[in-house]
PDB file of N, CA and C in Angstrom:
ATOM      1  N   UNK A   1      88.768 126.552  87.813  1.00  0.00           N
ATOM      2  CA  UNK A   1      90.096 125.994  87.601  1.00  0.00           C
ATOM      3  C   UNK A   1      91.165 127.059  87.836  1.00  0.00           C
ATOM      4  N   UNK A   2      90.878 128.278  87.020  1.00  0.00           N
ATOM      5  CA  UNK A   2      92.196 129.411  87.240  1.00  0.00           C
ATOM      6  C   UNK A   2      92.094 130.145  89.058  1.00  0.00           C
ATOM      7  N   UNK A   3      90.931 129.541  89.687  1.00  0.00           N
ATOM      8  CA  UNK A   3      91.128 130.144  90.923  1.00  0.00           C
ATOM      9  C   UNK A   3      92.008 129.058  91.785  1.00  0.00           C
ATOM     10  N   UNK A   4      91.586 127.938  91.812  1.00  0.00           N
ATOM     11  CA  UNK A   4      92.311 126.842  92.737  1.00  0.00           C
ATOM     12  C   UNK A   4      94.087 126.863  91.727  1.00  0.00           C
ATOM     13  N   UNK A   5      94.130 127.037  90.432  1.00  0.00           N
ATOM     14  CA  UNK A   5      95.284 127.286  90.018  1.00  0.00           C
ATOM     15  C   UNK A   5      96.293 128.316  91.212  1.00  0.00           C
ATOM     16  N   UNK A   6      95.597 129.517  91.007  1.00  0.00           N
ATOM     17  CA  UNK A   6      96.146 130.905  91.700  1.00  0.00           C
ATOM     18  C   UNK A   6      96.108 130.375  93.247  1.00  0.00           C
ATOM     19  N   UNK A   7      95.282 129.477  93.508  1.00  0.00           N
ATOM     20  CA  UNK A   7      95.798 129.404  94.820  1.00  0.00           C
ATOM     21  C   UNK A   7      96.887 128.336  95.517  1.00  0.00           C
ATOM     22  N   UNK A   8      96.845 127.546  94.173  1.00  0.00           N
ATOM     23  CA  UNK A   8      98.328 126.141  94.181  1.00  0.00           C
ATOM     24  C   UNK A   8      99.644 127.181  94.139  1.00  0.00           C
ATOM     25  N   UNK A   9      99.409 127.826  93.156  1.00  0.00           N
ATOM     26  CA  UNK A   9     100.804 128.790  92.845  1.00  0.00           C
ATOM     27  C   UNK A   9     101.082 129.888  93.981  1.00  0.00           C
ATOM     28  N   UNK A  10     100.440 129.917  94.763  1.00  0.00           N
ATOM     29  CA  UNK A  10     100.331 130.995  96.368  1.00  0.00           C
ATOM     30  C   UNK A  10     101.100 129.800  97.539  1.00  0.00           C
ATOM     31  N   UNK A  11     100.506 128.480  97.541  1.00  0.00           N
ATOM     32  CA  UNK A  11     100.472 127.980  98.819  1.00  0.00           C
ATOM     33  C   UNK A  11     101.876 126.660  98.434  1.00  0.00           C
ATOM     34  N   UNK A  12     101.942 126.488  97.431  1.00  0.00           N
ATOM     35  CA  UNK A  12     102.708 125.020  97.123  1.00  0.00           C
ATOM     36  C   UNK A  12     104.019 125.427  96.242  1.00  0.00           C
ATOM     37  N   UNK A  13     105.424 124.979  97.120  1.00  0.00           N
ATOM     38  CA  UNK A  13     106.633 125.110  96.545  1.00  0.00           C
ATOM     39  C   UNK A  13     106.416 123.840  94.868  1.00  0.00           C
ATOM     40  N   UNK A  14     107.932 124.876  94.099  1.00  0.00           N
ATOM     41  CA  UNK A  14     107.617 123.629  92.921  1.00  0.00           C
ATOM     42  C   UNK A  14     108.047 122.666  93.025  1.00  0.00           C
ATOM     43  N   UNK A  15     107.800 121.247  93.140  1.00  0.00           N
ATOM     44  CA  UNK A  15     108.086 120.001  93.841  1.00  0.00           C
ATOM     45  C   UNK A  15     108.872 119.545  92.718  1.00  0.00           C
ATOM     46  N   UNK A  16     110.545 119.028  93.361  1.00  0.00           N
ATOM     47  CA  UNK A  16     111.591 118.484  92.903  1.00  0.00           C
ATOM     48  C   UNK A  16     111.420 116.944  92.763  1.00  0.00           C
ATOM     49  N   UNK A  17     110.540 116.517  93.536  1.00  0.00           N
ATOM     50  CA  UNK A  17     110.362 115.405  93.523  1.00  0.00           C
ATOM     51  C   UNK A  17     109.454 114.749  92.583  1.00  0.00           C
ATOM     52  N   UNK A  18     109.431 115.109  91.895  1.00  0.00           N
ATOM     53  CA  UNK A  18     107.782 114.351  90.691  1.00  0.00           C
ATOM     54  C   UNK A  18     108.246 113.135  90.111  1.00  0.00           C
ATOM     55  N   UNK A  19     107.732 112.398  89.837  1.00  0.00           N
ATOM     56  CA  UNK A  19     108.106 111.078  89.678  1.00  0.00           C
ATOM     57  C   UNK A  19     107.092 111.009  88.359  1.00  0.00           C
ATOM     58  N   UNK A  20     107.268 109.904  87.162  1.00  0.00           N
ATOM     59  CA  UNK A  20     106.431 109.639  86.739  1.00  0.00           C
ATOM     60  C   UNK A  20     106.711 107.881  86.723  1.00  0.00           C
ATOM     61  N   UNK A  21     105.512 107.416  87.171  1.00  0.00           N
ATOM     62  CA  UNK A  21     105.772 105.956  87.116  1.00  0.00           C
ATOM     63  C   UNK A  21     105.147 104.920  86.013  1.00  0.00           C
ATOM     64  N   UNK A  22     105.623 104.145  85.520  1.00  0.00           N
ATOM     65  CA  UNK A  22     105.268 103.288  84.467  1.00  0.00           C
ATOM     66  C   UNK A  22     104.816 102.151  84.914  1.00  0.00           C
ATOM     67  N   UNK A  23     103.586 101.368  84.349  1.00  0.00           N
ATOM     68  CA  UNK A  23     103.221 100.330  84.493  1.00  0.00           C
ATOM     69  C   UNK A  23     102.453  99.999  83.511  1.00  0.00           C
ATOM     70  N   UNK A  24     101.798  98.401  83.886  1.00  0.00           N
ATOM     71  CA  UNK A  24     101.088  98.141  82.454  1.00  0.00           C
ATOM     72  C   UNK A  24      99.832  96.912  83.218  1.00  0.00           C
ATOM     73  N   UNK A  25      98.978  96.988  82.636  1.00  0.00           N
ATOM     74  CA  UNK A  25      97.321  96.086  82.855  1.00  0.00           C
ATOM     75  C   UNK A  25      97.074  95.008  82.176  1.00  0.00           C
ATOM     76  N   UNK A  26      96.422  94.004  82.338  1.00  0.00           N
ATOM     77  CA  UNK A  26      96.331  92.976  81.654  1.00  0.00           C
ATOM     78  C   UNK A  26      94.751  93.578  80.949  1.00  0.00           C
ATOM     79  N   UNK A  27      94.080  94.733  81.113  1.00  0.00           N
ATOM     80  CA  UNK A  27      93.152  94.679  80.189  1.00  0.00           C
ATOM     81  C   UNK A  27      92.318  96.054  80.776  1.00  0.00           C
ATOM     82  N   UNK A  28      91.894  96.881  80.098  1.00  0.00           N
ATOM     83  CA  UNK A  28      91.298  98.459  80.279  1.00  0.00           C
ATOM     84  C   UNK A  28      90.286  98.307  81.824  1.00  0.00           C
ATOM     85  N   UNK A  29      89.827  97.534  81.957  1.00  0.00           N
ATOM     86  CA  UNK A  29      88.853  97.484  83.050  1.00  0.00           C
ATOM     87  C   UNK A  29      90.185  97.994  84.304  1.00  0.00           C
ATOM     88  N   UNK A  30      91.272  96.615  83.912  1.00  0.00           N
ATOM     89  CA  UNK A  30      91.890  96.512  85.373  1.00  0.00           C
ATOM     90  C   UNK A  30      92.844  97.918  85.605  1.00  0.00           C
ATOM     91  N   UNK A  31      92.912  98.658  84.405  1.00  0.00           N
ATOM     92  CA  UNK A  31      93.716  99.651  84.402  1.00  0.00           C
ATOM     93  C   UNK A  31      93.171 100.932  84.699  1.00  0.00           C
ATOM     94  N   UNK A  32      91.307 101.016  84.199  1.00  0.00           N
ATOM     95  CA  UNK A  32      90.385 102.060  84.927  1.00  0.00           C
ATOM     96  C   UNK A  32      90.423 101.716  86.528  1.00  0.00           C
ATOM     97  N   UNK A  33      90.495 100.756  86.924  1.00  0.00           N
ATOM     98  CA  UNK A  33      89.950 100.925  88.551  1.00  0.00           C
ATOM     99  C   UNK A  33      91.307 100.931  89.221  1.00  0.00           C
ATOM    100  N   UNK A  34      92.429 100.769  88.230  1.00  0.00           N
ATOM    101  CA  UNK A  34      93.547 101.234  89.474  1.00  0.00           C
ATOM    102  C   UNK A  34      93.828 103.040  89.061  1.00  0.00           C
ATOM    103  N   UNK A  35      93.625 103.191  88.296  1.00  0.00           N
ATOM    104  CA  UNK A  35      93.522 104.928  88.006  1.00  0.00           C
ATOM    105  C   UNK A  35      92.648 105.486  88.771  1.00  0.00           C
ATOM    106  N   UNK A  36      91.727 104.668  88.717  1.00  0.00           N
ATOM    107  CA  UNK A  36      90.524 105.341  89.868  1.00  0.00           C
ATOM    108  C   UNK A  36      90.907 105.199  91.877  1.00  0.00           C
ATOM    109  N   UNK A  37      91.343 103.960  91.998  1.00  0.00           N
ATOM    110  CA  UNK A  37      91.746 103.687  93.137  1.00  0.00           C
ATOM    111  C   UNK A  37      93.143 104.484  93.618  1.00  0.00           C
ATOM    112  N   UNK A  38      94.398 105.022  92.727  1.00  0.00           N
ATOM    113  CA  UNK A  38      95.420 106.064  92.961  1.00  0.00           C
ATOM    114  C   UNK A  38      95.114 107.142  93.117  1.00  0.00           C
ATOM    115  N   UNK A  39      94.117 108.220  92.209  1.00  0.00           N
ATOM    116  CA  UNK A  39      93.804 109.292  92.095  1.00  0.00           C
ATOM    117  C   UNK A  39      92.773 109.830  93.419  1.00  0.00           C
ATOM    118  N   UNK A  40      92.149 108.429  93.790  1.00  0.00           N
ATOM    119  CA  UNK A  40      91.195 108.718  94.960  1.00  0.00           C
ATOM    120  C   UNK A  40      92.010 108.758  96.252  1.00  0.00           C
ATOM    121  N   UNK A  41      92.803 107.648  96.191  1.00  0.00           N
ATOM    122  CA  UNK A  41      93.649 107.780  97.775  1.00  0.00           C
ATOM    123  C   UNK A  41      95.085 108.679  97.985  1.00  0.00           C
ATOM    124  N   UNK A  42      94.782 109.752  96.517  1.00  0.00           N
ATOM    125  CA  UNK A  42      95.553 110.861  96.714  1.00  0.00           C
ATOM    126  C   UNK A  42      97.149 110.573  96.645  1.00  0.00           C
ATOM    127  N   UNK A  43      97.143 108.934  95.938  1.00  0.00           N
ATOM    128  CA  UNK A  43      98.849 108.381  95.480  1.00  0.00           C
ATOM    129  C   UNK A  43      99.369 109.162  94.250  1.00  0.00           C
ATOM    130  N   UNK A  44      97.740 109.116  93.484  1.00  0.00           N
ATOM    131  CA  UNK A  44      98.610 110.338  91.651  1.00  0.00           C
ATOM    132  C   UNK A  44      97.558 111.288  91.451  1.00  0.00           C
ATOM    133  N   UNK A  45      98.622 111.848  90.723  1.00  0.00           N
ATOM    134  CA  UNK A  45      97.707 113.212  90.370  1.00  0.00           C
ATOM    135  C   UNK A  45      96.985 112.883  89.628  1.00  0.00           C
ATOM    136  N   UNK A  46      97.381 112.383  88.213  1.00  0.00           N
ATOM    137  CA  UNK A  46      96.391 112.278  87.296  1.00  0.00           C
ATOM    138  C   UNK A  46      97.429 110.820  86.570  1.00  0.00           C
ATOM    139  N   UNK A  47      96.227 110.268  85.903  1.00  0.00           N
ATOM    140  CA  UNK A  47      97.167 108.294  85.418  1.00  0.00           C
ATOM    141  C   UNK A  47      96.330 108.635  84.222  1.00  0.00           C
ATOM    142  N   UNK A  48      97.193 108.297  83.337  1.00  0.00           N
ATOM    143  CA  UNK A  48      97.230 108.298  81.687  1.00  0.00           C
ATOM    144  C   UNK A  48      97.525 106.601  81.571  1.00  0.00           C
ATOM    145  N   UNK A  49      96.313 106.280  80.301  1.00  0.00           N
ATOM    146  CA  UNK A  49      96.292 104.947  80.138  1.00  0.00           C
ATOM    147  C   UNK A  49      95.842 104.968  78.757  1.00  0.00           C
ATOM    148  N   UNK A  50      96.925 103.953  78.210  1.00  0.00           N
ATOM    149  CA  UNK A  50      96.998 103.824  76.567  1.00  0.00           C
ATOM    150  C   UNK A  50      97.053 102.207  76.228  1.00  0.00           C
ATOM    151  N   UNK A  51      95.571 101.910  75.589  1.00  0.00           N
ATOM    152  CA  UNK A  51      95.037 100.715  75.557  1.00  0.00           C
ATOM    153  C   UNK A  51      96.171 100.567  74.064  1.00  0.00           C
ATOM    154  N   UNK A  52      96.253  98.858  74.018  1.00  0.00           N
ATOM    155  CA  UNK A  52      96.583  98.291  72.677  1.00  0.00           C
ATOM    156  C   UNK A  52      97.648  98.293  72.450  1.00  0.00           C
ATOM    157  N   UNK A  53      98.767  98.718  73.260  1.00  0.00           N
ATOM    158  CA  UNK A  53     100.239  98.066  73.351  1.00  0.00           C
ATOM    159  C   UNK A  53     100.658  96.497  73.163  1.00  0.00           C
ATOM    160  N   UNK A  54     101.405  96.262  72.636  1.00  0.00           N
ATOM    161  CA  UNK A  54     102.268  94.483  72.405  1.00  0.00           C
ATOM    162  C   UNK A  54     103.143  94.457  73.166  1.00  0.00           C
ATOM    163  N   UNK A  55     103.387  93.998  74.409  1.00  0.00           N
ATOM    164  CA  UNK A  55     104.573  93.945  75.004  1.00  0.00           C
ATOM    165  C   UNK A  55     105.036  92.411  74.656  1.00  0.00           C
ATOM    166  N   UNK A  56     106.810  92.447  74.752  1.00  0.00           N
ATOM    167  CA  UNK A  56     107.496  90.828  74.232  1.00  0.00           C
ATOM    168  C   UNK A  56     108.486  90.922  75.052  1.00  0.00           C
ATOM    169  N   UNK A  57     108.407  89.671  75.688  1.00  0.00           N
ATOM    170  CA  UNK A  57     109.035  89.333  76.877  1.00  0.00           C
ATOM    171  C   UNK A  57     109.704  88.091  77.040  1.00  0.00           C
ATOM    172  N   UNK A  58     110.381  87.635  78.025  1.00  0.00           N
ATOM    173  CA  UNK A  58     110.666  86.401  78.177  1.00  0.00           C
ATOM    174  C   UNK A  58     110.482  86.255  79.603  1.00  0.00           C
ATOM    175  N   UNK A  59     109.564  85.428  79.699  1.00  0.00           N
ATOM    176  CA  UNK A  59     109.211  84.811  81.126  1.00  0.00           C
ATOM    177  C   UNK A  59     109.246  83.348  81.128  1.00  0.00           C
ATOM    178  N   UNK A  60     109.962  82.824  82.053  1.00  0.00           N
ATOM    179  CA  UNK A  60     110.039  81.074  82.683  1.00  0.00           C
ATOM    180  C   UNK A  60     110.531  80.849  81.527  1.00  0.00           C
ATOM    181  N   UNK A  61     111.805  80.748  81.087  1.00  0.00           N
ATOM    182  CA  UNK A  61     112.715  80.476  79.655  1.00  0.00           C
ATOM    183  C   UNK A  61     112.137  80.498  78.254  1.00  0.00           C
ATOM    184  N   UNK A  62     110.141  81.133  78.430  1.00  0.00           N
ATOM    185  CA  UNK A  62     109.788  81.336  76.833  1.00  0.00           C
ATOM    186  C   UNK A  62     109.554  82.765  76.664  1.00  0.00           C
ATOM    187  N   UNK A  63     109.761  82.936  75.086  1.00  0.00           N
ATOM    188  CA  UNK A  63     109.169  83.917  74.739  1.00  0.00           C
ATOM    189  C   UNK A  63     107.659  84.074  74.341  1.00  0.00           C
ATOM    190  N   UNK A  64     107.195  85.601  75.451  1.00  0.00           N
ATOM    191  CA  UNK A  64     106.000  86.220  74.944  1.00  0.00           C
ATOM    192  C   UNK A  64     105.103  87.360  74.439  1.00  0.00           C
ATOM    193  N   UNK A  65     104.290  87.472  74.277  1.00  0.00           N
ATOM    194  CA  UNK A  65     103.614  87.949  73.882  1.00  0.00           C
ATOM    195  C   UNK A  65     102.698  88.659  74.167  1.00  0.00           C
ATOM    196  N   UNK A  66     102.147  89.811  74.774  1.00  0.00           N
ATOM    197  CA  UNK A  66     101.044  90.338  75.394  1.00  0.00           C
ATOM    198  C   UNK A  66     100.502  91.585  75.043  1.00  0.00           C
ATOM    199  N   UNK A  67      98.848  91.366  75.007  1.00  0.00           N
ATOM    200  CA  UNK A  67      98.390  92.775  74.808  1.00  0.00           C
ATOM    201  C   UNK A  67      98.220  93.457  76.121  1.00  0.00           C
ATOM    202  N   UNK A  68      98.569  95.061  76.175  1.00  0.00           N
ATOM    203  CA  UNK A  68      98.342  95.476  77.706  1.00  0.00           C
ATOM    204  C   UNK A  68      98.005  96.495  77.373  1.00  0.00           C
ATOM    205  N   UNK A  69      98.014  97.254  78.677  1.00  0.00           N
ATOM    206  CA  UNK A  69      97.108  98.515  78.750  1.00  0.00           C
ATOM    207  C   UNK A  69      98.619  99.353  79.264  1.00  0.00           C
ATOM    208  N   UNK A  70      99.388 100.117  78.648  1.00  0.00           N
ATOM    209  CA  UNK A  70     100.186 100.866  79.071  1.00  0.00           C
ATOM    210  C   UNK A  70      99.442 101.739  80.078  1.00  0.00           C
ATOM    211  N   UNK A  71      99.908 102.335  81.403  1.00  0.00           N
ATOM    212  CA  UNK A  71      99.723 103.293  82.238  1.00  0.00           C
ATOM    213  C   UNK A  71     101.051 103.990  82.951  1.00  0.00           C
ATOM    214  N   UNK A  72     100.635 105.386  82.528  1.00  0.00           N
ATOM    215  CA  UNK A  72     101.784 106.622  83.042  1.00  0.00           C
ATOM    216  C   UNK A  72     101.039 107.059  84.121  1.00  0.00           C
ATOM    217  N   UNK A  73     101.670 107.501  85.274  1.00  0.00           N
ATOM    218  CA  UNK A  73     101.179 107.878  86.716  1.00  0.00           C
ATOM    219  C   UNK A  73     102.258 109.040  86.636  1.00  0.00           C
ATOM    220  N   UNK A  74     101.447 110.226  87.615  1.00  0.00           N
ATOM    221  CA  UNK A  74     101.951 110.932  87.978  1.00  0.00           C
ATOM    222  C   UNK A  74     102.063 111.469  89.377  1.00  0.00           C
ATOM    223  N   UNK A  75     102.865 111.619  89.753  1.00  0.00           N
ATOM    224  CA  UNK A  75     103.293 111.261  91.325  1.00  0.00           C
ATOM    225  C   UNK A  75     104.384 112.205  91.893  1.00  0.00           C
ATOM    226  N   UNK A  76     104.537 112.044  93.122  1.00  0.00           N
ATOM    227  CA  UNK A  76     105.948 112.594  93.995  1.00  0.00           C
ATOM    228  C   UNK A  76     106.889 111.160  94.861  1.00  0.00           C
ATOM    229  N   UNK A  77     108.196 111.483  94.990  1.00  0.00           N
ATOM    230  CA  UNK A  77     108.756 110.816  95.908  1.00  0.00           C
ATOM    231  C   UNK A  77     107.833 110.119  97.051  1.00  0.00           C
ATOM    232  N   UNK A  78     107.640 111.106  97.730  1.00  0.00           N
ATOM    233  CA  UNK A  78     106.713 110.504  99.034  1.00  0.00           C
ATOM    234  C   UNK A  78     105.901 109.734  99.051  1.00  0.00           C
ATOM    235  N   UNK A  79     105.059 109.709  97.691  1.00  0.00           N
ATOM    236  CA  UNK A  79     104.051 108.744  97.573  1.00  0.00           C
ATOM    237  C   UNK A  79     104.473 107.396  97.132  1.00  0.00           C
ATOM    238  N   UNK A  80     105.291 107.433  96.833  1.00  0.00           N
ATOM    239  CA  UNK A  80     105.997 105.897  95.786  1.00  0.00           C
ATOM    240  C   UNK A  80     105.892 105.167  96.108  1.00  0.00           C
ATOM    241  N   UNK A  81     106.195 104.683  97.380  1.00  0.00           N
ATOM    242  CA  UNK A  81     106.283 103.254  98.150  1.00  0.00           C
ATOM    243  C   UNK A  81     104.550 102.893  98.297  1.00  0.00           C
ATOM    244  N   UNK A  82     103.787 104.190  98.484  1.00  0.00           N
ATOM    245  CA  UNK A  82     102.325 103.130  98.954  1.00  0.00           C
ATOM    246  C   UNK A  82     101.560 103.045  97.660  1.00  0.00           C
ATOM    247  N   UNK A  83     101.905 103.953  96.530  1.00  0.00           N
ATOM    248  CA  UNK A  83     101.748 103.637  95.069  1.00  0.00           C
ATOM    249  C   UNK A  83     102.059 102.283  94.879  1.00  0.00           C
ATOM    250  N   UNK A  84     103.689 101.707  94.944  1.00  0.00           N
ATOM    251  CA  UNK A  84     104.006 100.253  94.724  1.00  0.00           C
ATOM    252  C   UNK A  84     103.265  99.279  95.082  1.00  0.00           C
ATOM    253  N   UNK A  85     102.655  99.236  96.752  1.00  0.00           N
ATOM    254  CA  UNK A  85     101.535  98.303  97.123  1.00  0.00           C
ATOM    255  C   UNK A  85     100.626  98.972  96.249  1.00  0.00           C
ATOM    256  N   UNK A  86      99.728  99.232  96.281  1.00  0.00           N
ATOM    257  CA  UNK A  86      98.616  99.680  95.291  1.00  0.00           C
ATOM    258  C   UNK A  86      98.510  99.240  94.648  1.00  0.00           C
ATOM    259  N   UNK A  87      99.661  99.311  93.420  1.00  0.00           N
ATOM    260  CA  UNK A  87      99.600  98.269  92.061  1.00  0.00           C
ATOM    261  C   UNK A  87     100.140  97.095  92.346  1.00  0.00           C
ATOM    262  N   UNK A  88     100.269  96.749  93.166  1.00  0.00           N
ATOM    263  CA  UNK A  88     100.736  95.023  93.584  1.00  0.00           C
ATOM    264  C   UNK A  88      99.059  94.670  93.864  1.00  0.00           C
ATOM    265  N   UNK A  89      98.628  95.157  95.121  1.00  0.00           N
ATOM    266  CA  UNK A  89      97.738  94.281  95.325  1.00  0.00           C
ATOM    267  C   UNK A  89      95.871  94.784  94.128  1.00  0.00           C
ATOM    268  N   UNK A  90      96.301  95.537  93.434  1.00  0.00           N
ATOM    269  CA  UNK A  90      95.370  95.795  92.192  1.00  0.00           C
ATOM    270  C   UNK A  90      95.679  95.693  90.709  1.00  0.00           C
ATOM    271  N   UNK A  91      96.715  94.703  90.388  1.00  0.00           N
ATOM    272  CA  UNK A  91      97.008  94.273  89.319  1.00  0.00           C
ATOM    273  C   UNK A  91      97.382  92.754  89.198  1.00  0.00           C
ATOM    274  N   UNK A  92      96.638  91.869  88.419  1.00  0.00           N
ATOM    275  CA  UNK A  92      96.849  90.621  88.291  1.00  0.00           C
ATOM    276  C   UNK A  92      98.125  89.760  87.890  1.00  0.00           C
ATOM    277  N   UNK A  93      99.452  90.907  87.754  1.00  0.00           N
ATOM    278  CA  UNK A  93     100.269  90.424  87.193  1.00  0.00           C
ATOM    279  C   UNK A  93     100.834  89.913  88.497  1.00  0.00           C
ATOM    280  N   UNK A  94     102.101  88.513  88.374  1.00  0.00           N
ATOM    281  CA  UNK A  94     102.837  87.675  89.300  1.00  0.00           C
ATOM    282  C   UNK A  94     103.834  88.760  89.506  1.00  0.00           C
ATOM    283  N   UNK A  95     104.159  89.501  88.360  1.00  0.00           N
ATOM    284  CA  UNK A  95     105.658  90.275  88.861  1.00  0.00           C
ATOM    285  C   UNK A  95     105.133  91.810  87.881  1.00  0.00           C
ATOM    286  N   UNK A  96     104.444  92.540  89.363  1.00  0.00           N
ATOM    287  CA  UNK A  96     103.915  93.844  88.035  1.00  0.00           C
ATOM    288  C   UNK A  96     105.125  94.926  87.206  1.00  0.00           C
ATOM    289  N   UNK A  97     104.923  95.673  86.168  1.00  0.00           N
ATOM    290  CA  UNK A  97     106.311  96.281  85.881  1.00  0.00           C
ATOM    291  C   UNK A  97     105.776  97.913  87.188  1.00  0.00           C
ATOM    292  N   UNK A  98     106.751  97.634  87.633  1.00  0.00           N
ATOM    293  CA  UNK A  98     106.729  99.317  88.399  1.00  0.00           C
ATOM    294  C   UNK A  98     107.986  99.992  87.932  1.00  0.00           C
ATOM    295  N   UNK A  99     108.019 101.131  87.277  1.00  0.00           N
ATOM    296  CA  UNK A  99     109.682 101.770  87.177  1.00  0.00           C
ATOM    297  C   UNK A  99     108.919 103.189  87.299  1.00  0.00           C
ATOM    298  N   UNK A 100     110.248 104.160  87.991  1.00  0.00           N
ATOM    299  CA  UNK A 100     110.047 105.529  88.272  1.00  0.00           C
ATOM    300  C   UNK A 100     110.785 106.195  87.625  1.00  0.00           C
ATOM    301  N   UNK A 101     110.152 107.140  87.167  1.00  0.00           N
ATOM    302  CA  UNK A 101     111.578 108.187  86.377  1.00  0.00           C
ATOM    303  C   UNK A 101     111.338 109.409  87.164  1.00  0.00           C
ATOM    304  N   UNK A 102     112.422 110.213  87.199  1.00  0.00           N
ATOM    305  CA  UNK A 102     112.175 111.234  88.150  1.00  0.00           C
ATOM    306  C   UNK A 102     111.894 112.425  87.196  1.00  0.00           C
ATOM    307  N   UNK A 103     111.415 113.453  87.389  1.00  0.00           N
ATOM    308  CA  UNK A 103     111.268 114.615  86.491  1.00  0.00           C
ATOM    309  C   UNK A 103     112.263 115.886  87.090  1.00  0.00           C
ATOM    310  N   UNK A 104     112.866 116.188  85.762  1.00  0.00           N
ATOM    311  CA  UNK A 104     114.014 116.951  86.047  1.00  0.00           C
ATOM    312  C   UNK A 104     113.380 118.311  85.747  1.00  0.00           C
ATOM    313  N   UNK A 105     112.982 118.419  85.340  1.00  0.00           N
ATOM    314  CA  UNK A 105     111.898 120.223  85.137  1.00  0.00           C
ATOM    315  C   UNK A 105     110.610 119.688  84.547  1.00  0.00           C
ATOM    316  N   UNK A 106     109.639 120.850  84.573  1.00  0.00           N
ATOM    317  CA  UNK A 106     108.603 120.747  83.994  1.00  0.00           C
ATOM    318  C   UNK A 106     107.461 122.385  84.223  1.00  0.00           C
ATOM    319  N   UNK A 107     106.686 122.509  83.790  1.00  0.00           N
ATOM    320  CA  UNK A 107     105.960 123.312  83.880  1.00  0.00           C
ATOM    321  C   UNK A 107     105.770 123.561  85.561  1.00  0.00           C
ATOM    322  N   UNK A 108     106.090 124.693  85.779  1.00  0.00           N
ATOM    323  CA  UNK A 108     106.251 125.036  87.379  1.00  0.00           C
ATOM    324  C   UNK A 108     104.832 124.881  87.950  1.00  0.00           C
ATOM    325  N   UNK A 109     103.539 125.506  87.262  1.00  0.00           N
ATOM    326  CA  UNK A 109     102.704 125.116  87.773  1.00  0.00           C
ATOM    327  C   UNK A 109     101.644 124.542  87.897  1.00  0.00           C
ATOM    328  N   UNK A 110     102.092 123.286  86.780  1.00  0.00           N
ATOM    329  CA  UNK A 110     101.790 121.888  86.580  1.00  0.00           C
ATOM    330  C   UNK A 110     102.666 120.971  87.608  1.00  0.00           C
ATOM    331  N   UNK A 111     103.328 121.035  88.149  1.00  0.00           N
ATOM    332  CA  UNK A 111     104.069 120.467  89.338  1.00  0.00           C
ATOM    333  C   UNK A 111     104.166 121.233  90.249  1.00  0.00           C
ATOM    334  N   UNK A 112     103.623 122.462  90.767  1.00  0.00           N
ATOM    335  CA  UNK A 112     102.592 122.744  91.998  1.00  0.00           C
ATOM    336  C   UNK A 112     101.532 121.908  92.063  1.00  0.00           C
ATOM    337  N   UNK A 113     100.722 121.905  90.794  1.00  0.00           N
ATOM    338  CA  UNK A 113      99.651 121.353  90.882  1.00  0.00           C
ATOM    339  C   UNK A 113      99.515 119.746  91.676  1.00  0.00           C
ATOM    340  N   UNK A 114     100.727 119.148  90.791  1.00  0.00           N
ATOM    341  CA  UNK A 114     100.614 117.697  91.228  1.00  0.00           C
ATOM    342  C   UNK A 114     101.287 117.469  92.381  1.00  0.00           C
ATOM    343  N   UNK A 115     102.098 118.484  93.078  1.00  0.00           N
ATOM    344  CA  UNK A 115     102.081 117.996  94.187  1.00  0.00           C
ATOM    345  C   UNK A 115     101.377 118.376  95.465  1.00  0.00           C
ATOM    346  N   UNK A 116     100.421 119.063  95.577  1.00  0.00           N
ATOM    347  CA  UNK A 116      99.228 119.707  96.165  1.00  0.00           C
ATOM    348  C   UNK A 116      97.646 118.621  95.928  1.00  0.00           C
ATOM    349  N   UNK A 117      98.171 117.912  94.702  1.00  0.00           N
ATOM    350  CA  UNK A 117      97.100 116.859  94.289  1.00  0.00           C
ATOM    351  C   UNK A 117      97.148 115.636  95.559  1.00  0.00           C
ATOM    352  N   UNK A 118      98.890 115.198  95.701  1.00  0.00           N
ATOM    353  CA  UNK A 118      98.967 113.765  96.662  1.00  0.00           C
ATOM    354  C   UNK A 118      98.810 114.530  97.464  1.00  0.00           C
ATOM    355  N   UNK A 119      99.297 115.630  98.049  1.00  0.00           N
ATOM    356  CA  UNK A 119      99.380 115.997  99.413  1.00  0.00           C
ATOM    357  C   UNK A 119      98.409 115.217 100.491  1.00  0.00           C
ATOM    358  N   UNK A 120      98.549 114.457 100.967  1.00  0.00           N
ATOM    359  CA  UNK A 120      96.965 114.135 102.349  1.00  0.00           C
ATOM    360  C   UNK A 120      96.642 115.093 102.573  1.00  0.00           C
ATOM    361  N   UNK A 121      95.407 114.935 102.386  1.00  0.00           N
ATOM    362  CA  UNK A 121      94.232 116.080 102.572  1.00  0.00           C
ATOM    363  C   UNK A 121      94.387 116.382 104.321  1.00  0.00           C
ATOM    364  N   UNK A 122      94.182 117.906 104.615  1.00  0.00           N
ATOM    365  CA  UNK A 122      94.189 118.291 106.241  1.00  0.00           C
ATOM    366  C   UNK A 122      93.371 118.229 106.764  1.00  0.00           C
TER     367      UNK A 122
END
């Protein structure tokens, strides 16, 4: 780990662009295989998923009710848009929540890291 560290912090500027994106699962299965399916096609660095959230909503003029699977993604600009398909076509929801927050600082080389993570592989 501290060698591929030393060599992120040699080869990779600290990326201004980090994004962290929010979304949510209709149930832990569907929220493991899209963590698994981002992290593999090199969309996030690493997806944090926190089972047993209540989300309350109003959809089609009622109010509801839902248990979900909160998920935090971690990401860059560049990747965002093919992140968005991703969780469209791997999440069962009609209208999935996607929102981005941008990261205004952070550990310099914890954001080498993650952005050397999406990079497409050469």
């Amino acid at each position: 780990m501290l060698t591929a560290l030393t060599s992120y912090r040699r080869q990779r500027p600290v990326s201004s662009e980090a994004l962290l994106v929010l979304t949510t699962c209709g149930n832990a299965q569907e929220a493991d295989d899209l963590a698994e399916a981002l992290v593999e096609q090199r969309l996030a660095a690493c997806v944090s998923r926190l089972a047993g959230i209540v989300s309350t909503y109003r959809w089609e003029a009622k109010l509801q009710r839902d248990q979900e699977v909160f998920v935090l993604i971690k990401t860059t600009q560049d990747r965002f848009e093919a992140l968005k398909t991703t969780i469209r076509e791997r999440t069962r929801s009609e209208l999935p929540e996607i929102l981005a927050v941008t990261v205004h600082s952070g550990s310099s080389d914890y954001l080498k890291w993650l952005a050397a993570s999406v990079s497409p592989e050469e």
